[in-house]
N, C-alpha and C. Protein backbone atom coordinates (compact mmCIF):
# COMPACT_ATOMS: atom_id res chain seq x y z
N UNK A 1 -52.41 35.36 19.15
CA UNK A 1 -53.48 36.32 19.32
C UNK A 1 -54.05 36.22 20.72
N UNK A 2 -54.64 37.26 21.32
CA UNK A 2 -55.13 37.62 22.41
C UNK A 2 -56.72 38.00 22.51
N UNK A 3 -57.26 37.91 23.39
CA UNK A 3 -58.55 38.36 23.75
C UNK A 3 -58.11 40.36 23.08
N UNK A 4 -59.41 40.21 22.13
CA UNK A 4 -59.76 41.18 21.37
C UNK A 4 -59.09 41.73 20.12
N UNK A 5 -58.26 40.92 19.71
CA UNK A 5 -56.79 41.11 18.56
C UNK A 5 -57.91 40.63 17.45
N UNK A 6 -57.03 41.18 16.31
CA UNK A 6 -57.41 40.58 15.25
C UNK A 6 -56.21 40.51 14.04
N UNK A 7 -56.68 39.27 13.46
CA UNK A 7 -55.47 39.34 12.42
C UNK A 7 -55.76 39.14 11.22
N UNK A 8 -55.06 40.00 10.09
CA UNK A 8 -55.38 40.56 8.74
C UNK A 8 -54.68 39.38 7.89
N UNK A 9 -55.10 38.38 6.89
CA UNK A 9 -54.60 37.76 6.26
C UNK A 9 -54.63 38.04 4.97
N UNK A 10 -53.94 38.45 3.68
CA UNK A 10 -54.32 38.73 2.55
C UNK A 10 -53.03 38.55 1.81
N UNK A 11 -52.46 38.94 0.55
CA UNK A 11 -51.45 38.95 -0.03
C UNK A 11 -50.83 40.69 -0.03
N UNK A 12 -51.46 41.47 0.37
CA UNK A 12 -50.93 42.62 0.16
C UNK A 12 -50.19 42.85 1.74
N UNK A 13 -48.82 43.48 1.52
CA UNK A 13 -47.68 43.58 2.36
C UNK A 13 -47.80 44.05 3.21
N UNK A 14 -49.23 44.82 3.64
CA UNK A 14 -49.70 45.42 4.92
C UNK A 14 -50.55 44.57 5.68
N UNK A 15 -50.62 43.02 5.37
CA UNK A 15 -51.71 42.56 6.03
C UNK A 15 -50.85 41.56 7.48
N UNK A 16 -51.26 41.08 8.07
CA UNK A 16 -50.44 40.74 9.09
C UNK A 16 -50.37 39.61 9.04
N UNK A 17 -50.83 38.68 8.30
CA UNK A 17 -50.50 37.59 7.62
C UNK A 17 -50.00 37.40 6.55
N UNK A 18 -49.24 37.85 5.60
CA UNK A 18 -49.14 37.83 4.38
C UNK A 18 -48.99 36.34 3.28
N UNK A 19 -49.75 36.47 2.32
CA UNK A 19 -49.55 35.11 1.89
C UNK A 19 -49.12 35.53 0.47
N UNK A 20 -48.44 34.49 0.06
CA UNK A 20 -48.07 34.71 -1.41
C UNK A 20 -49.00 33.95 -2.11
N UNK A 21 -49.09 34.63 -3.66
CA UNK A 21 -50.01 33.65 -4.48
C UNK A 21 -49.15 34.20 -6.02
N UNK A 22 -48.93 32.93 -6.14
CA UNK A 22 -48.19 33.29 -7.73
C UNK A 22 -48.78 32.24 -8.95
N UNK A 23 -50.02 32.58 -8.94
CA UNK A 23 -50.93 32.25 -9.66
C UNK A 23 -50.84 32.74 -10.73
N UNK A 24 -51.18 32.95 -12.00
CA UNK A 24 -51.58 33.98 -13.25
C UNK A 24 -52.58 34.76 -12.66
N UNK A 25 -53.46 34.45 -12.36
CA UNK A 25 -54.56 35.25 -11.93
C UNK A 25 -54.64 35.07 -10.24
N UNK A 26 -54.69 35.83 -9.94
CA UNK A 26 -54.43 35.47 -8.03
C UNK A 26 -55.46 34.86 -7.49
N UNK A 27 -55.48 34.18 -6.36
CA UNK A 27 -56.33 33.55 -6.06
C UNK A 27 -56.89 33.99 -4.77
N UNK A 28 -55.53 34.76 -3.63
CA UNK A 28 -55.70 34.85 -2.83
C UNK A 28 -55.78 36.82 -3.18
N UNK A 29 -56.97 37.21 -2.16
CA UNK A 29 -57.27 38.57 -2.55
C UNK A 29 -56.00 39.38 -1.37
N UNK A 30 -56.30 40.69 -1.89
CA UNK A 30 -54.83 42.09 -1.22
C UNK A 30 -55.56 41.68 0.56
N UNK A 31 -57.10 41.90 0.51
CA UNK A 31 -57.17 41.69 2.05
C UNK A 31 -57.97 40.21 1.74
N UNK A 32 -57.99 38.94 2.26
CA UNK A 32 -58.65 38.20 1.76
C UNK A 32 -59.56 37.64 3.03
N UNK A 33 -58.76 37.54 4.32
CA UNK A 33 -60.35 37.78 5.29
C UNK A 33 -59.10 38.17 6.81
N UNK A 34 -60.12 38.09 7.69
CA UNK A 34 -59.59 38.11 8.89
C UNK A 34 -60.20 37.52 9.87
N UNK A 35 -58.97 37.47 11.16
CA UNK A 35 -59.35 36.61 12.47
C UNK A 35 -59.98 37.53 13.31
N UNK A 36 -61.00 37.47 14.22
CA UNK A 36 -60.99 38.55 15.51
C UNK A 36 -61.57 37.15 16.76
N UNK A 37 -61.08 38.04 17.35
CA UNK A 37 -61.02 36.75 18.91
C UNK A 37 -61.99 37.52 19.76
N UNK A 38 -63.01 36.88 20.13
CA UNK A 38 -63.63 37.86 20.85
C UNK A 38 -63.27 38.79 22.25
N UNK A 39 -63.94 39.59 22.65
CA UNK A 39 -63.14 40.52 23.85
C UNK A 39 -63.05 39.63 25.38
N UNK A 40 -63.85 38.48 25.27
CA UNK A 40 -63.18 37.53 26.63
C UNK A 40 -62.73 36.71 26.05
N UNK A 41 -62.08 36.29 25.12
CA UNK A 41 -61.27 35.14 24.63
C UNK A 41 -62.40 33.44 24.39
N UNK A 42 -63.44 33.86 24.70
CA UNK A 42 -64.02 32.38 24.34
C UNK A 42 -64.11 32.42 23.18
N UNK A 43 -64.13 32.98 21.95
CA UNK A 43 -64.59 32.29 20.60
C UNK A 43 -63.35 33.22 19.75
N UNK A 44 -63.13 32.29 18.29
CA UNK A 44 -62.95 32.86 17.31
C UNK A 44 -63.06 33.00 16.52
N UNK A 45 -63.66 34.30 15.21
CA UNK A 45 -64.64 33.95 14.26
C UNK A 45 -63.16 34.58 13.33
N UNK A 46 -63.78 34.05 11.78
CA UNK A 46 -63.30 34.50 11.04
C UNK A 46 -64.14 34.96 9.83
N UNK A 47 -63.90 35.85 9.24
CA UNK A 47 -64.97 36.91 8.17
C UNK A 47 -63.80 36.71 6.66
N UNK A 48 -64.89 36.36 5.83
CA UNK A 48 -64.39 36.34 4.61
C UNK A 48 -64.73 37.67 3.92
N UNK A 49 -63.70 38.11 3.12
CA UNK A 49 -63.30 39.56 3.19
C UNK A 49 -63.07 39.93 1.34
N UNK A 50 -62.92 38.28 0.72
CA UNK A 50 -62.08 38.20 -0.73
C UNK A 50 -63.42 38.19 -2.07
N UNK A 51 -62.87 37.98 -2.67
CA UNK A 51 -63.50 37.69 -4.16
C UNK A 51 -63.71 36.31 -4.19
N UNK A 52 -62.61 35.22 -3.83
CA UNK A 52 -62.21 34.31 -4.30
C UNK A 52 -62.79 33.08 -3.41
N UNK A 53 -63.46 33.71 -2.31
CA UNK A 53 -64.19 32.66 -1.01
C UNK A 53 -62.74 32.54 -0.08
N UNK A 54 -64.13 31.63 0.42
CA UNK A 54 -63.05 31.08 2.41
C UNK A 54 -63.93 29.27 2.62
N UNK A 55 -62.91 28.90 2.83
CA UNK A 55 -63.51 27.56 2.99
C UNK A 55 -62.98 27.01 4.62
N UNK A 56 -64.14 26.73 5.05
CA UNK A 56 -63.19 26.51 6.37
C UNK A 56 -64.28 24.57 6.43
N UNK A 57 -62.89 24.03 6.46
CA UNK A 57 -63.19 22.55 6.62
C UNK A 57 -63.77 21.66 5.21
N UNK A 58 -63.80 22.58 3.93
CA UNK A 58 -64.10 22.24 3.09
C UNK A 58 -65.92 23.07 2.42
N UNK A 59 -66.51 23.74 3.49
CA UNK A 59 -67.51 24.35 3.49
C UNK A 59 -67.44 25.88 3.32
N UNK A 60 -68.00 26.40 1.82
CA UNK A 60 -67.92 27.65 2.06
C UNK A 60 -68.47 28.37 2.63
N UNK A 61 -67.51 29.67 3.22
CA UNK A 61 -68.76 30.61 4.64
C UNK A 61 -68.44 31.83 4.28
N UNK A 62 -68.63 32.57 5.18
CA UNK A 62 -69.09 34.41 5.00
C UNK A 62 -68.19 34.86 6.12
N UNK A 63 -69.02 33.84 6.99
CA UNK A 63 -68.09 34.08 8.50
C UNK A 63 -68.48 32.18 9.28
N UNK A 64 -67.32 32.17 9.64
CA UNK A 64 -67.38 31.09 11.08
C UNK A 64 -66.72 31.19 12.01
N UNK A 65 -67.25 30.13 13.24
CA UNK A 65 -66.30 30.28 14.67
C UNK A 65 -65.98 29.32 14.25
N UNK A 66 -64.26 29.42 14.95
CA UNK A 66 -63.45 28.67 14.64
C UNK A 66 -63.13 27.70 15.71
N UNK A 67 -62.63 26.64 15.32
CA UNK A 67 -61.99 25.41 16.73
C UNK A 67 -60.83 25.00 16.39
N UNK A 68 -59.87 24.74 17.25
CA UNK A 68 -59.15 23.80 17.52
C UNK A 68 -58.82 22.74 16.34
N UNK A 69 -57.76 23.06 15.23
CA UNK A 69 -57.89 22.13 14.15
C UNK A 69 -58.18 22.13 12.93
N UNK A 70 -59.23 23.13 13.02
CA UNK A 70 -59.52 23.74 11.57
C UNK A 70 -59.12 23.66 10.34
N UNK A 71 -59.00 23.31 9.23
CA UNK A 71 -59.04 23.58 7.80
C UNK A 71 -59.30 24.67 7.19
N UNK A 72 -58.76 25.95 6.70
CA UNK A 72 -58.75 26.81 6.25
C UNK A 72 -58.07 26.92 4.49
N UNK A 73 -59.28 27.17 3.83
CA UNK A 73 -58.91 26.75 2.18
C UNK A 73 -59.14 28.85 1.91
N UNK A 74 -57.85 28.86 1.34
CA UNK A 74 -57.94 30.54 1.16
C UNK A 74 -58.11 30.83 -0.36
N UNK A 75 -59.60 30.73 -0.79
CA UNK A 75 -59.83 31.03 -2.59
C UNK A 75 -59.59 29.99 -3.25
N UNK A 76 -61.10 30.14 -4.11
CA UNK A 76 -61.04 29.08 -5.43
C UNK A 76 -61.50 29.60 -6.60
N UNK A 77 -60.60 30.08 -7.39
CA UNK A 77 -61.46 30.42 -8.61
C UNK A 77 -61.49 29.87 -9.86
N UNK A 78 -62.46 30.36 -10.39
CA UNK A 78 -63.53 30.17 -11.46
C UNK A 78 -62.38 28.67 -12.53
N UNK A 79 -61.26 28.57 -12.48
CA UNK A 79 -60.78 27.37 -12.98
C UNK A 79 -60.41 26.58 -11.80
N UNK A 80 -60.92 26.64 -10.86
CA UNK A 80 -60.39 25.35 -10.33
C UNK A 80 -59.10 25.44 -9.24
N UNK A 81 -58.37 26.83 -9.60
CA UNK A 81 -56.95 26.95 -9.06
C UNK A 81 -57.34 27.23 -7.40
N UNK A 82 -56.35 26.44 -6.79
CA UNK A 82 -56.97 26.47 -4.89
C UNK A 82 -55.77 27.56 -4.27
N UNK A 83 -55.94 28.26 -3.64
CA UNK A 83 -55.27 29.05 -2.29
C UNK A 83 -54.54 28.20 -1.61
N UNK A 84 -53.92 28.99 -0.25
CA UNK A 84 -52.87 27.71 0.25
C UNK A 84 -54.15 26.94 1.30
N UNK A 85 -54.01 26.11 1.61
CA UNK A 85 -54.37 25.38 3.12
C UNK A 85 -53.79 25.86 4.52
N UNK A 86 -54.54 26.04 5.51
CA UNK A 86 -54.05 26.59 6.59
C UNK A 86 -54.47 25.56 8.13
N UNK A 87 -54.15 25.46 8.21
CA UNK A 87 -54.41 24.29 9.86
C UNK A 87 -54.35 25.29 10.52
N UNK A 88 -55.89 25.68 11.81
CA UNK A 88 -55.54 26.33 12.87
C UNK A 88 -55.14 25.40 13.67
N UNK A 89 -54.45 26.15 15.11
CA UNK A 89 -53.80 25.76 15.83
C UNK A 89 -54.50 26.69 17.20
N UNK A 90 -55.29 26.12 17.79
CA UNK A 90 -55.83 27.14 19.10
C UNK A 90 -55.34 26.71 20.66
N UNK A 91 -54.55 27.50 21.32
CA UNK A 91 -53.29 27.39 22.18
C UNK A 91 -54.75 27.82 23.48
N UNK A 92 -54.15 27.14 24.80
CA UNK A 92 -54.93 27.87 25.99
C UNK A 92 -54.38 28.16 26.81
């Protein structure tokens, strides 16, 4: 990603991340959140978008800026069942 990009993570086949979830009941939502980088490249937030939450580092959020390293937990629902884990990786 680039200064002002953003990227769509969800399970539905139009998102630009696509994730699988073969849950009984899904865990991970069709759009479930996204990245946007801001327009000079210093920060990157991410917006939770799902049903199912966003956990970034183990803390649930709405939205956070992101660092270098990150923990990204994609949905937890109501039994317990977890989304995948995601490690960011922030390149300079």
């Amino acid at each position: 990603l680039y200064a002002g990009d953003t990227l769509k993570i969800g399970r539905d086949e139009r998102a630009d991340y696509q994730v699988c979830d073969d849950h009984e009941r899904p865990v991970i939502s069709r759009e479930h959140c996204y990245i946007k980088v801001a327009e000079d490249g210093a920060s990157v937030v991410i917006y939770d978008t799902s049903l199912n939450g966003l956990f970034v580092n183990g803390v649930k959020v709405t939205t956070a800026t992101l660092a270098d390293g990150d923990c990204l937990l994609l949905g937890r629902n109501k039994r317990d069942e977890e989304g995948p884990t995601l490690r960011l990786r922030l390149l300079s």
